[in-house]
C-alpha atoms as a PDB file:
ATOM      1  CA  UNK A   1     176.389  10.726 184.478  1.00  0.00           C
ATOM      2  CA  UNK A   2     178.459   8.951 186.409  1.00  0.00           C
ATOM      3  CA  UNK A   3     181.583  10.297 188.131  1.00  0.00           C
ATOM      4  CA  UNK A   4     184.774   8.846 189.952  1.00  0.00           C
ATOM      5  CA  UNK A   5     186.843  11.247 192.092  1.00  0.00           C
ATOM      6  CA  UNK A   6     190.339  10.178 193.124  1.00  0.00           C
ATOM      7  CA  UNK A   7     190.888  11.616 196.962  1.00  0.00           C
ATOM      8  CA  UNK A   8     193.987  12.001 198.393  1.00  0.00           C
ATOM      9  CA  UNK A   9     194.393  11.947 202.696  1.00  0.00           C
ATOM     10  CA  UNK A  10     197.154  12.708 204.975  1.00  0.00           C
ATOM     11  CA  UNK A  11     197.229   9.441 206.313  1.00  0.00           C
ATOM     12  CA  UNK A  12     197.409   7.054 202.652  1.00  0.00           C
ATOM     13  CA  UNK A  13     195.163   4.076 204.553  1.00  0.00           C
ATOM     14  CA  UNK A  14     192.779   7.022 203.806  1.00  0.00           C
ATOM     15  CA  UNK A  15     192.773   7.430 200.021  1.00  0.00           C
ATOM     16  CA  UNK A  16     189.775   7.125 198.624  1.00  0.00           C
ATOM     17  CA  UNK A  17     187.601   6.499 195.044  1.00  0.00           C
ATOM     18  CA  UNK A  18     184.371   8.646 195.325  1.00  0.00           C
ATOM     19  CA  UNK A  19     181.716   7.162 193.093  1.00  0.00           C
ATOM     20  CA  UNK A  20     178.527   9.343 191.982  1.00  0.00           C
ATOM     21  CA  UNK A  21     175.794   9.775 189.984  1.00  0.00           C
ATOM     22  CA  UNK A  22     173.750  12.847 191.092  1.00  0.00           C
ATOM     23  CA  UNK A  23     170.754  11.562 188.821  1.00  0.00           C
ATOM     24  CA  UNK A  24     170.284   8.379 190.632  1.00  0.00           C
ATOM     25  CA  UNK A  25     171.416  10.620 193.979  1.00  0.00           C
ATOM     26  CA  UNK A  26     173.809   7.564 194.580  1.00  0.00           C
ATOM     27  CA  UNK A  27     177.424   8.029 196.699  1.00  0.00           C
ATOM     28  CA  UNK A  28     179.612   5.259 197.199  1.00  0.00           C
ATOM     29  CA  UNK A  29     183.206   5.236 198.548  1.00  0.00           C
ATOM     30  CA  UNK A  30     186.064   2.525 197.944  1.00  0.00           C
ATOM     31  CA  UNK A  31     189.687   2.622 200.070  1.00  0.00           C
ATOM     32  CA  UNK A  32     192.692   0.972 197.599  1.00  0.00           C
ATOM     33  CA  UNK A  33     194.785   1.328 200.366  1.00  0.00           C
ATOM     34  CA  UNK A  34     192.225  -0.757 202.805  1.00  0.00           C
ATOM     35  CA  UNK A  35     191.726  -4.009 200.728  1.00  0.00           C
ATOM     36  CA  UNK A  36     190.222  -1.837 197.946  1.00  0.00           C
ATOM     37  CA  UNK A  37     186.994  -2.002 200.185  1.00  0.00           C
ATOM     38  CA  UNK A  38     183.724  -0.699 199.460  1.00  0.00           C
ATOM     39  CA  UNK A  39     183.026   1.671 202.344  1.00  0.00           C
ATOM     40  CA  UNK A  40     180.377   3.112 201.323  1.00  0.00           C
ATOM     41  CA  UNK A  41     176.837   2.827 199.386  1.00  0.00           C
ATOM     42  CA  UNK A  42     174.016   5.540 200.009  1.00  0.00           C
ATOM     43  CA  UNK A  43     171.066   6.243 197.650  1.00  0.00           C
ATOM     44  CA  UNK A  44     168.994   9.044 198.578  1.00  0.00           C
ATOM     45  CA  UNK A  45     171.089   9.954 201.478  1.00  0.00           C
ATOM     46  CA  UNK A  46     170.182   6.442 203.011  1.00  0.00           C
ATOM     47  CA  UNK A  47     173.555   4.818 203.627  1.00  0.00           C
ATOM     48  CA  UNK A  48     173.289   0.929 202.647  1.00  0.00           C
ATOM     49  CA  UNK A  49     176.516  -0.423 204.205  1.00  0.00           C
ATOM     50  CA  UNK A  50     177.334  -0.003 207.605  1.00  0.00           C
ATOM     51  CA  UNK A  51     181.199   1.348 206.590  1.00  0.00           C
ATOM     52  CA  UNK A  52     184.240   2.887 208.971  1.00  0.00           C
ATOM     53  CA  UNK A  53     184.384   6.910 209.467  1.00  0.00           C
ATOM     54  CA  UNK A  54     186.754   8.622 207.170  1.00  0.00           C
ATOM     55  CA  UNK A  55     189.070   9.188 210.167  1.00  0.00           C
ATOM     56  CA  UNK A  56     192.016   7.147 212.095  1.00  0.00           C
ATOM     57  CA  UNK A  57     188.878   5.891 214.507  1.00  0.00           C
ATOM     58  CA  UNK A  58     187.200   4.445 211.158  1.00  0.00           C
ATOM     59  CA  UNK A  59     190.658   2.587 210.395  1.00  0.00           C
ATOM     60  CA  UNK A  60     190.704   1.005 214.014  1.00  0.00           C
ATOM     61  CA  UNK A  61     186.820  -0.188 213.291  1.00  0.00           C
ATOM     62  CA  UNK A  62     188.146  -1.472 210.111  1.00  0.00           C
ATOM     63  CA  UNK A  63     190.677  -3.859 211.553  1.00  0.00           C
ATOM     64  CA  UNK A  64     188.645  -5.148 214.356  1.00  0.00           C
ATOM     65  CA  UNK A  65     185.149  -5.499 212.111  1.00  0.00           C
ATOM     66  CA  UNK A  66     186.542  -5.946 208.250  1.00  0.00           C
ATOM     67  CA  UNK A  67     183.741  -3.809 207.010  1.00  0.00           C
ATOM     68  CA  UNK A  68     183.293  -4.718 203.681  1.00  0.00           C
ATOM     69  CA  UNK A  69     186.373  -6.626 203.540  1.00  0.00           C
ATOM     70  CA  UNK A  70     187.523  -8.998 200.832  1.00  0.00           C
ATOM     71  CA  UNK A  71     188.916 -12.159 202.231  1.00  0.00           C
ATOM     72  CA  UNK A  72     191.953 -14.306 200.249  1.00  0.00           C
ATOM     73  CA  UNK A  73     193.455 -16.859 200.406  1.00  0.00           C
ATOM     74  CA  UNK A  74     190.774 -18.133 203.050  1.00  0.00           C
ATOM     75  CA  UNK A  75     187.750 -16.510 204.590  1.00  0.00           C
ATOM     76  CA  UNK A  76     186.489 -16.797 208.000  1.00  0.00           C
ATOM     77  CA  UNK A  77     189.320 -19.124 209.916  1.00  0.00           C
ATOM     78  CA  UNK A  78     192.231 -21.692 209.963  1.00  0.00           C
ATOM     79  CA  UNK A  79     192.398 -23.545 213.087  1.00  0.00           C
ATOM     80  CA  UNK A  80     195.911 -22.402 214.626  1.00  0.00           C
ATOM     81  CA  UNK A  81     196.760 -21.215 211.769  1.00  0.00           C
ATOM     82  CA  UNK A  82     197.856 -24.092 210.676  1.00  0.00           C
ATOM     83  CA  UNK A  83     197.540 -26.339 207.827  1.00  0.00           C
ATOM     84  CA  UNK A  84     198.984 -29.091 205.627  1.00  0.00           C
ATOM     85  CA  UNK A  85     199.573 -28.944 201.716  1.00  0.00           C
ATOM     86  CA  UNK A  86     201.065 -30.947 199.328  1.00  0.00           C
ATOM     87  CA  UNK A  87     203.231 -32.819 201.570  1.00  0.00           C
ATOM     88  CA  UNK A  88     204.497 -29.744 203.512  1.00  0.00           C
ATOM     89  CA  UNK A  89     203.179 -28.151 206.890  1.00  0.00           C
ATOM     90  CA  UNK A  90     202.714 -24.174 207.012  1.00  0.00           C
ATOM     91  CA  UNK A  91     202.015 -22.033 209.865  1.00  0.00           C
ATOM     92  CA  UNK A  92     199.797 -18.779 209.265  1.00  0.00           C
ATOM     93  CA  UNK A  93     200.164 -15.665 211.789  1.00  0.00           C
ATOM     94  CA  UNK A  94     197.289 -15.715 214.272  1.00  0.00           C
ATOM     95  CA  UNK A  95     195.522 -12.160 213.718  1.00  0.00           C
ATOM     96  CA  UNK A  96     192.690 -13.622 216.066  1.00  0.00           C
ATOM     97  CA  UNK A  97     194.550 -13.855 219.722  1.00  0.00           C
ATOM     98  CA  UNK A  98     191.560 -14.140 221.761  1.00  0.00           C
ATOM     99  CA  UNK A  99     190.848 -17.949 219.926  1.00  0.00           C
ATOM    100  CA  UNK A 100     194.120 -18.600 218.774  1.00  0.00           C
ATOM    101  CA  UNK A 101     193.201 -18.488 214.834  1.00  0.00           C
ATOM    102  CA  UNK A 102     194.304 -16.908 211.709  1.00  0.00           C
ATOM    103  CA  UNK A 103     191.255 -14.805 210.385  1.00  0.00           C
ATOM    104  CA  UNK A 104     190.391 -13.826 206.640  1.00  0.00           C
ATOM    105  CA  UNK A 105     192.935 -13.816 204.920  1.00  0.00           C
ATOM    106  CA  UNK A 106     195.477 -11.215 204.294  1.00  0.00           C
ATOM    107  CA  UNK A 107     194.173  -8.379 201.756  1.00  0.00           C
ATOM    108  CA  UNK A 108     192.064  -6.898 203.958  1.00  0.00           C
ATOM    109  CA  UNK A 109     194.701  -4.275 205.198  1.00  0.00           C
ATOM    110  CA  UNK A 110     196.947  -4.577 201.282  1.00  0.00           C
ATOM    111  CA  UNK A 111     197.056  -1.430 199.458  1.00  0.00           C
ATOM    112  CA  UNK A 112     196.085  -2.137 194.964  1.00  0.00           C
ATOM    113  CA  UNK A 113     196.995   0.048 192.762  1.00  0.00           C
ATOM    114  CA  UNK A 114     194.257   1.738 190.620  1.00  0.00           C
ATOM    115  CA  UNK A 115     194.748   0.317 187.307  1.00  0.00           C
ATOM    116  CA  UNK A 116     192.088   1.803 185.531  1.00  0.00           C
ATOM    117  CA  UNK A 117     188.440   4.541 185.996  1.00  0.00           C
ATOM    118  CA  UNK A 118     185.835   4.290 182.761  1.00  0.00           C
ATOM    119  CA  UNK A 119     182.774   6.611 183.604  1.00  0.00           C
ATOM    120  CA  UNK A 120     179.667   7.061 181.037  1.00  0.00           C
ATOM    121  CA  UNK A 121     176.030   8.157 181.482  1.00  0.00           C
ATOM    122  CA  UNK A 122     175.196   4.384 182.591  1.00  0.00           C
ATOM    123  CA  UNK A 123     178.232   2.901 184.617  1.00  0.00           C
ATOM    124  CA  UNK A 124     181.242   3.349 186.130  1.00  0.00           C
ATOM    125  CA  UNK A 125     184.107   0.578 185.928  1.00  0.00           C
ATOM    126  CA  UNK A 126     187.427   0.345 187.765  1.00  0.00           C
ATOM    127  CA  UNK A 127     190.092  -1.970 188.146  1.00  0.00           C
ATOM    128  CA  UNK A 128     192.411  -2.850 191.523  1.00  0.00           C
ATOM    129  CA  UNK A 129     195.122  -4.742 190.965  1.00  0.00           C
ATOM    130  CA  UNK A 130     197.801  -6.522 193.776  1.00  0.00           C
ATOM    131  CA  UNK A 131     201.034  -8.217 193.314  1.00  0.00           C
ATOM    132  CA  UNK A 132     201.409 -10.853 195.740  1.00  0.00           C
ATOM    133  CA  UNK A 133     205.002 -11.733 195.983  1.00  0.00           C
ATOM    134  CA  UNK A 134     204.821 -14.632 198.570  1.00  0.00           C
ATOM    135  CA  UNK A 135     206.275 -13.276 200.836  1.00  0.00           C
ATOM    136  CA  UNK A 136     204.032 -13.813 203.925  1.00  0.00           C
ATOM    137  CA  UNK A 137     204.084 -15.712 206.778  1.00  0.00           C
ATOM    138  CA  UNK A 138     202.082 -19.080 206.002  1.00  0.00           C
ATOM    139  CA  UNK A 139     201.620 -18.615 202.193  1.00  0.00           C
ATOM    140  CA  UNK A 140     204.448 -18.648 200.322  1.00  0.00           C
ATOM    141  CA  UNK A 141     202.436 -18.511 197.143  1.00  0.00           C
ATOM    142  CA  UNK A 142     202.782 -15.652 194.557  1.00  0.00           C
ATOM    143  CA  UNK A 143     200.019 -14.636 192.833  1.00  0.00           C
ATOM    144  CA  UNK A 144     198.191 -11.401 190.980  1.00  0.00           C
ATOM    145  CA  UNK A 145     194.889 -10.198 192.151  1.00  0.00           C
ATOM    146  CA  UNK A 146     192.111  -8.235 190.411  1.00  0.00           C
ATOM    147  CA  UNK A 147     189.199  -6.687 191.792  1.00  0.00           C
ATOM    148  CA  UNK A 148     186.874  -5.065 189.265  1.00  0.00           C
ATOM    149  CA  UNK A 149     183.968  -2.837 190.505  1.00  0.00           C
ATOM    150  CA  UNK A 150     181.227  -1.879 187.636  1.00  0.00           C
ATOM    151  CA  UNK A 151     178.367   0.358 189.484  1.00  0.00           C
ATOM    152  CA  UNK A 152     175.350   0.532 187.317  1.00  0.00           C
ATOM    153  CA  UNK A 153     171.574   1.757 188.310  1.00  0.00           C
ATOM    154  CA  UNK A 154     170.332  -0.158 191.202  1.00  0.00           C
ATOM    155  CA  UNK A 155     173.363  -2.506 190.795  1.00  0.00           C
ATOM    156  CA  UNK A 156     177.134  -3.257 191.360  1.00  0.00           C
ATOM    157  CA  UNK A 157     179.088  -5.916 190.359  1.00  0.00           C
ATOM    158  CA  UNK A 158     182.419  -7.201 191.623  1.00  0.00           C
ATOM    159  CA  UNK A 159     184.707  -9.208 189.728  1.00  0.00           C
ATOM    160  CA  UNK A 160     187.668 -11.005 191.770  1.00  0.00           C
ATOM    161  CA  UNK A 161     190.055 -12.128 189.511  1.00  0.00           C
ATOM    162  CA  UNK A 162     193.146 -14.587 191.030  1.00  0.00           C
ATOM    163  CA  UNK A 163     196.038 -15.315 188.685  1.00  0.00           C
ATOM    164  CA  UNK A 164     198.748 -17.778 189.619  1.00  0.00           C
ATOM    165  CA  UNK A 165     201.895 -16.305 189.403  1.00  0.00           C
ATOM    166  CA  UNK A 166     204.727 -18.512 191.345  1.00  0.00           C
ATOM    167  CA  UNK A 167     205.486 -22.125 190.075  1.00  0.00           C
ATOM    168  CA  UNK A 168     203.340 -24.152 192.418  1.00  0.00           C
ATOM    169  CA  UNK A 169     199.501 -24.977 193.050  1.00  0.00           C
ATOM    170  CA  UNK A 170     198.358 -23.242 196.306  1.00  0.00           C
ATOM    171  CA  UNK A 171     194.957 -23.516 198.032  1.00  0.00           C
ATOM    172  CA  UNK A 172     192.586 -20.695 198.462  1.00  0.00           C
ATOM    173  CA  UNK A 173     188.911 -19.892 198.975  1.00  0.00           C
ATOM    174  CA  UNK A 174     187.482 -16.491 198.716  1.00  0.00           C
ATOM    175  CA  UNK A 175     184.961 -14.519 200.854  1.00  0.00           C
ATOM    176  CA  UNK A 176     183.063 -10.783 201.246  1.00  0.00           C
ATOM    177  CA  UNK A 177     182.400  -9.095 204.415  1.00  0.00           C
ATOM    178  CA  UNK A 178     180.006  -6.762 204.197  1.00  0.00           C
ATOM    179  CA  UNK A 179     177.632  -5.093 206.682  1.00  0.00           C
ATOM    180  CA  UNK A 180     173.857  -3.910 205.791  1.00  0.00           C
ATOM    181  CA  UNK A 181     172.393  -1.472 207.828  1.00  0.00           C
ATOM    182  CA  UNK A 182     169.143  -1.947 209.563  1.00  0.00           C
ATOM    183  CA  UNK A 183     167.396   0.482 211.184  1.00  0.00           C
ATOM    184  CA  UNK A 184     165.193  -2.175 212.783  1.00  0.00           C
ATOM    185  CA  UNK A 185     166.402  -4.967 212.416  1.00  0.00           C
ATOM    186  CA  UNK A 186     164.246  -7.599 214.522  1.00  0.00           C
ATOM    187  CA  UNK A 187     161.506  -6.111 211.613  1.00  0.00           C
ATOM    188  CA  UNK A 188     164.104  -7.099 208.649  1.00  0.00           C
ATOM    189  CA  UNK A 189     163.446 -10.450 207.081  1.00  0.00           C
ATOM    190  CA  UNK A 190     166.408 -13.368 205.233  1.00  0.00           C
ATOM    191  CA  UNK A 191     165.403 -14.874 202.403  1.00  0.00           C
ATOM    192  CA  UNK A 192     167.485 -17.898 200.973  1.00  0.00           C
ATOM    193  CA  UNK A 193     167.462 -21.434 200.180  1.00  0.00           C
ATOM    194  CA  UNK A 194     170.133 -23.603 202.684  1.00  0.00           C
ATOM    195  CA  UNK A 195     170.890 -27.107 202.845  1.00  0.00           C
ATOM    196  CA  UNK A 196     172.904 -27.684 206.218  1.00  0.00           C
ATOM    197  CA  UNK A 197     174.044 -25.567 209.198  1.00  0.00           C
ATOM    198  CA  UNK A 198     177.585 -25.956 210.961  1.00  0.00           C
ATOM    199  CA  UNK A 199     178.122 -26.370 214.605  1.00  0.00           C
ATOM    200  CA  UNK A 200     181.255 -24.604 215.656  1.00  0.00           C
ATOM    201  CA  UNK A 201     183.680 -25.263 218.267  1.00  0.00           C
ATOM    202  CA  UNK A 202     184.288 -22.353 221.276  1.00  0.00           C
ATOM    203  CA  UNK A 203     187.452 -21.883 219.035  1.00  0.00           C
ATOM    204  CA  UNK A 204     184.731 -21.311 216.033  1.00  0.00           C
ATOM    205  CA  UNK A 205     185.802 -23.575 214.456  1.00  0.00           C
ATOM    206  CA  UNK A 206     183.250 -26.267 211.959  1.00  0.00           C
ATOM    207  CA  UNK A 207     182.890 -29.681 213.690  1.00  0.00           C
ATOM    208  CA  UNK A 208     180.048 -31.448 212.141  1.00  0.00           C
ATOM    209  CA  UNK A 209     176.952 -29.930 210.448  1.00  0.00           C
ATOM    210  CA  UNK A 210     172.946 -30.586 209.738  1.00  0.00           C
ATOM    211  CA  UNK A 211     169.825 -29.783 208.406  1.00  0.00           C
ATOM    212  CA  UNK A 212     169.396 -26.527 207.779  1.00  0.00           C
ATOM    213  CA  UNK A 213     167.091 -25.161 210.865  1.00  0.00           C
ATOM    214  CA  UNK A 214     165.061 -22.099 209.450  1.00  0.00           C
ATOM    215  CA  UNK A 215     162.029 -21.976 207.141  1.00  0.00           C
ATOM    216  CA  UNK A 216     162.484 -19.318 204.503  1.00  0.00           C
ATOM    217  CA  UNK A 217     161.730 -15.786 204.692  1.00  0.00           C
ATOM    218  CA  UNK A 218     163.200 -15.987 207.935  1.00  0.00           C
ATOM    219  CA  UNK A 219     162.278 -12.840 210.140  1.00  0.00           C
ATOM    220  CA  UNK A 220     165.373 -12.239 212.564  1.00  0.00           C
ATOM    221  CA  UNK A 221     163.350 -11.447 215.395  1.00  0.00           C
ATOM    222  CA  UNK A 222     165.914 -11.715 218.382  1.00  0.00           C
ATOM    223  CA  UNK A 223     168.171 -14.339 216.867  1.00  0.00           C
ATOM    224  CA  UNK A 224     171.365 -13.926 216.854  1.00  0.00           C
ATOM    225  CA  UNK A 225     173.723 -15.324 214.589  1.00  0.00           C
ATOM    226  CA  UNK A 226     177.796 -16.107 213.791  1.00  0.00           C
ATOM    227  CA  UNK A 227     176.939 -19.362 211.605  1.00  0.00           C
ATOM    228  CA  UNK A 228     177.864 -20.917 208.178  1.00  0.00           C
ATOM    229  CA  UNK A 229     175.237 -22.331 205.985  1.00  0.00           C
ATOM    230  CA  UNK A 230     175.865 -24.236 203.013  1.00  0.00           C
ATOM    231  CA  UNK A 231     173.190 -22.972 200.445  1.00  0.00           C
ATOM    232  CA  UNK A 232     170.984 -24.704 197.527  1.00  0.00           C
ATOM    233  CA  UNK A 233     171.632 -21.050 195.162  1.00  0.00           C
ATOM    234  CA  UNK A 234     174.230 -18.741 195.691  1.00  0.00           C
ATOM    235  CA  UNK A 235     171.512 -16.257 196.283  1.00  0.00           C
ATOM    236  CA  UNK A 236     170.417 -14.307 199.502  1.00  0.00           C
ATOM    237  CA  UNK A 237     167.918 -11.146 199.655  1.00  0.00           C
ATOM    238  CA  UNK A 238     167.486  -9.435 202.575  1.00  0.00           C
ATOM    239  CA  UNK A 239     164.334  -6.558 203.121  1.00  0.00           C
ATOM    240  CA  UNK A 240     164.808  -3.876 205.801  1.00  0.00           C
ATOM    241  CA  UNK A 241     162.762  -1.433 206.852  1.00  0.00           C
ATOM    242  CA  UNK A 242     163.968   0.959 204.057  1.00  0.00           C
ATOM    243  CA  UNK A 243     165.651  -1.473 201.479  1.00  0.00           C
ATOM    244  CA  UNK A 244     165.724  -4.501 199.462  1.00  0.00           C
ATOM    245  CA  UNK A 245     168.852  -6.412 199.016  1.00  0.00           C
ATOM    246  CA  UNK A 246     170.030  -8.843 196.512  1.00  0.00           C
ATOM    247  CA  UNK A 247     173.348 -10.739 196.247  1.00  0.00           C
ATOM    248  CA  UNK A 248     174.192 -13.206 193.876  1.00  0.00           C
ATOM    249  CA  UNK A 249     177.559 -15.062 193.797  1.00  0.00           C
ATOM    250  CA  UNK A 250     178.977 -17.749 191.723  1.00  0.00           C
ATOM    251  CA  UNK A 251     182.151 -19.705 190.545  1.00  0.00           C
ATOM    252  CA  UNK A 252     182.999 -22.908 189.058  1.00  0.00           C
ATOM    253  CA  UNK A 253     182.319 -24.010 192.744  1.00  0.00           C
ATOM    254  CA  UNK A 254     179.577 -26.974 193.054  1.00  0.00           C
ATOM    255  CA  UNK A 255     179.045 -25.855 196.494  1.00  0.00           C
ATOM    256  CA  UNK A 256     178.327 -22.422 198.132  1.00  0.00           C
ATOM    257  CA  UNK A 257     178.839 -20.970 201.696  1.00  0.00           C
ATOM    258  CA  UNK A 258     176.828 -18.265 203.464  1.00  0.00           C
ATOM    259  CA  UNK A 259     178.239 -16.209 206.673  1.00  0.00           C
ATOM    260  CA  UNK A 260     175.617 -14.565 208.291  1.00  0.00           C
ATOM    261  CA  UNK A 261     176.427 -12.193 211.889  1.00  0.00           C
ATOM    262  CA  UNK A 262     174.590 -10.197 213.973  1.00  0.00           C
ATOM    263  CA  UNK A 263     177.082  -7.629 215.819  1.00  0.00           C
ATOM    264  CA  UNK A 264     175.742  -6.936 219.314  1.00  0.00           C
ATOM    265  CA  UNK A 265     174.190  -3.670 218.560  1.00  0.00           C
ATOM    266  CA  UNK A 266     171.713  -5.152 216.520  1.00  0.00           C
ATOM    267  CA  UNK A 267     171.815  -1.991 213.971  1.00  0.00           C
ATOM    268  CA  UNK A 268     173.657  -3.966 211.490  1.00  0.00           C
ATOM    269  CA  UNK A 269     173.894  -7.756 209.723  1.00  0.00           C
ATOM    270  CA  UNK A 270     176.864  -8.927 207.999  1.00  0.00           C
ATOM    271  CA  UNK A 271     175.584 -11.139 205.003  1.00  0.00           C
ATOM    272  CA  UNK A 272     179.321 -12.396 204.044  1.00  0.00           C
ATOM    273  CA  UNK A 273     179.412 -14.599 201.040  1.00  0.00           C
ATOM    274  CA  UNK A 274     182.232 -17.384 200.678  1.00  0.00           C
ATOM    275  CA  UNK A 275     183.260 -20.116 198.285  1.00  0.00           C
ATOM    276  CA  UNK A 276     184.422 -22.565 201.268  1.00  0.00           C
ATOM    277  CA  UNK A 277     183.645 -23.064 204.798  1.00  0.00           C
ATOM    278  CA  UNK A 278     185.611 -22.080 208.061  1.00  0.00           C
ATOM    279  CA  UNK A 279     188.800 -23.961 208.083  1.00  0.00           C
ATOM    280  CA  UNK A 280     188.810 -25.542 204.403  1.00  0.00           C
ATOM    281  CA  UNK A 281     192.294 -25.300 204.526  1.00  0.00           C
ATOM    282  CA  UNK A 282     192.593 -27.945 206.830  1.00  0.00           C
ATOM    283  CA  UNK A 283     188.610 -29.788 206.377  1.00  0.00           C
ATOM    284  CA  UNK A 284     189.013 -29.192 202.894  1.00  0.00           C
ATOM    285  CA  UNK A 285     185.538 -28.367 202.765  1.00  0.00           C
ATOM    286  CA  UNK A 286     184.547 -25.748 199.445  1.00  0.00           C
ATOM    287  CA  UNK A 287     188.678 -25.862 199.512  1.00  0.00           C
ATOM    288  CA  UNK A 288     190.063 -24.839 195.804  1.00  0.00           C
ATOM    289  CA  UNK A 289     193.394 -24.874 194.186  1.00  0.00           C
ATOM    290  CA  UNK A 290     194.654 -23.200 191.277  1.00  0.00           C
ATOM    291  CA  UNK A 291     197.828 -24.072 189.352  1.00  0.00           C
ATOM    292  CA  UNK A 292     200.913 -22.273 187.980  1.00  0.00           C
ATOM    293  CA  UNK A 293     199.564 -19.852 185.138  1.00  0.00           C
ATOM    294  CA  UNK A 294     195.862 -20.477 185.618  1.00  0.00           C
ATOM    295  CA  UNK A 295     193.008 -17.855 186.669  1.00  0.00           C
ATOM    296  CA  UNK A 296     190.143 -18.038 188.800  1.00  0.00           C
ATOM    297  CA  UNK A 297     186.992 -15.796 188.377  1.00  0.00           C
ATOM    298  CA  UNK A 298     184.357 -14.929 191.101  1.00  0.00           C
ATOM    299  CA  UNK A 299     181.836 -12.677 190.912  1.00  0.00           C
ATOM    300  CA  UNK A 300     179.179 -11.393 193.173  1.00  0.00           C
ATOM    301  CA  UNK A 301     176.359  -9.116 192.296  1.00  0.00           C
ATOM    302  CA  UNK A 302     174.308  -6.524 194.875  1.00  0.00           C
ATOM    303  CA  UNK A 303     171.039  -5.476 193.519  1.00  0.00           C
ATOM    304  CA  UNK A 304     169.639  -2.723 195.803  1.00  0.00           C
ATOM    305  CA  UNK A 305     166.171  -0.820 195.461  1.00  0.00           C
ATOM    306  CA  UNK A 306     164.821   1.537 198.292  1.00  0.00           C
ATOM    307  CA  UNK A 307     161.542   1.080 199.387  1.00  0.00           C
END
């Protein structure tokens, strides 16, 4: 049976969703008033993500790494911060001071309100909703968001749902953030189809791209990574040590984008799926739009199984 547990903490970033099934000995955590994140995922006491501490040191990891973040309007950067629309020029705060850039988004720190909890002996479904009034810097765009998490064996899906509430089209692009742990990581192998690599600027920023430069599996061995890929499928799997990952993602999109990091501890790889490159704001590149009363559906599946 599945089971959600609304958790109250002294300090509200710290509210949090418990999610368990003692059958399937699965735990997973989600924080409405941190981006409704998904904090946690561990299956036979093997934790999948690499999530922040319930404490006031896991919220300062949160805003410097975006575990698990969702990332709206725009993932990854915008150049400056700035960017041109419709005829009119708009300047986004820059939450990245050491390159001078804004930096997914701005739900990542929003708090939703929990709409709605269905448990039952196979799933567990709940709904996060935020009311965007347009009223931040940059984006003066109102619109209603929706995330919807549905945890079923060996699988959870995530539904983002973008509704156009203000009397304008606004451009947006969507991305995920989240970390997989790897216990060896050098040992854990990449599996996906790209097309073309970017080369980034020393602001990070897209400047040209080209063939894509691995051969699938790829073993990560030393490399390191911070790169954009444009993919074939909206499909990666990674294998660990300890775990097989699957994540699917698709929209209306023709094209799909692929974030892949390595922090420097090596314990850890942030597989960060996106609907648009770095910058689309400004290259336009994966950019979408979405007009007055209209809604836009994304969805990304994880399909996990421990070895």
């Amino acid at each position: 049976m599945f089971e959600v547990k609304n958790l109250t903490h002294q300090n509200p970033l710290l509210n949090k969703l418990i999610i368990s099934n003692d059958t399937l000995h699965l735990k997973s955590i989600i924080y409405p008033n941190l981006g409704a994140s998904l904090q946690q995922l561990n299956l036979n006491n093997k934790a999948i993500l690499n999530g922040i501490t319930d404490d006031e040191n896991g919220i300062e990891t949160y805003k410097n790494m975006f575990n698990s973040a969702f990332l709206f309007p725009f993932p990854n950067r915008i150049e400056q911060g700035k960017y041109s629309f419709e005829d009119e020029n708009y300047q986004l705060s820059c939450n990245e001071s050491t390159l001078n850039n804004a930096i997914h988004g701005h739900i990542y720190n929003k708090s939703f309100k929990i709409e709605n909890i269905e448990t039952s002996e196979t799933k567990a479904s709940i709904i996060l909703n935020y009311d965007y009034k347009g009223n931040i810097d940059g984006f003066p765009f109102p619109y209603k968001l929706s995330i919807i998490y549905k945890f079923e064996r060996n699988r959870i899906t995530i539904t983002f749902k973008v509704l156009n509430t203000g009397e304008q089209l606004f451009p947006f692009g969507i991305g995920w953030h989240p970390y997989f742990n790897s216990n060896n990581l050098a040992e854990s192998v990449l599996n996906f189809k790209g097309k073309f690599q970017y080369k980034l600027s020393d602001k990070m920023i897209p400047i040209s791209k080209h063939q894509f430069p691995f051969k699938a599996p790829l073993k990560i061995n030393d490399i390191s990574l911070d790169d954009c890929f444009i993919l074939e499928k909206p499909k990666i799997n990674l294998a660990t040590k300890t775990t097989h990952l699957e994540i699917n993602f698709k929209s209306v999109s023709e094209t799909n984008y692929l974030q892949i990091y390595t922090p420097e501890n090596r314990k850890s790889i942030a597989i960060e799926p996106m609907t648009c490159a770095p910058n689309c704001f400004n290259s336009k590149d994966g950019l979408l739009k979405l007009a007055p009363n209209k809604t836009f559906n994304w969805f990304i599946t994880l399909n996990y199984d421990l070895k």
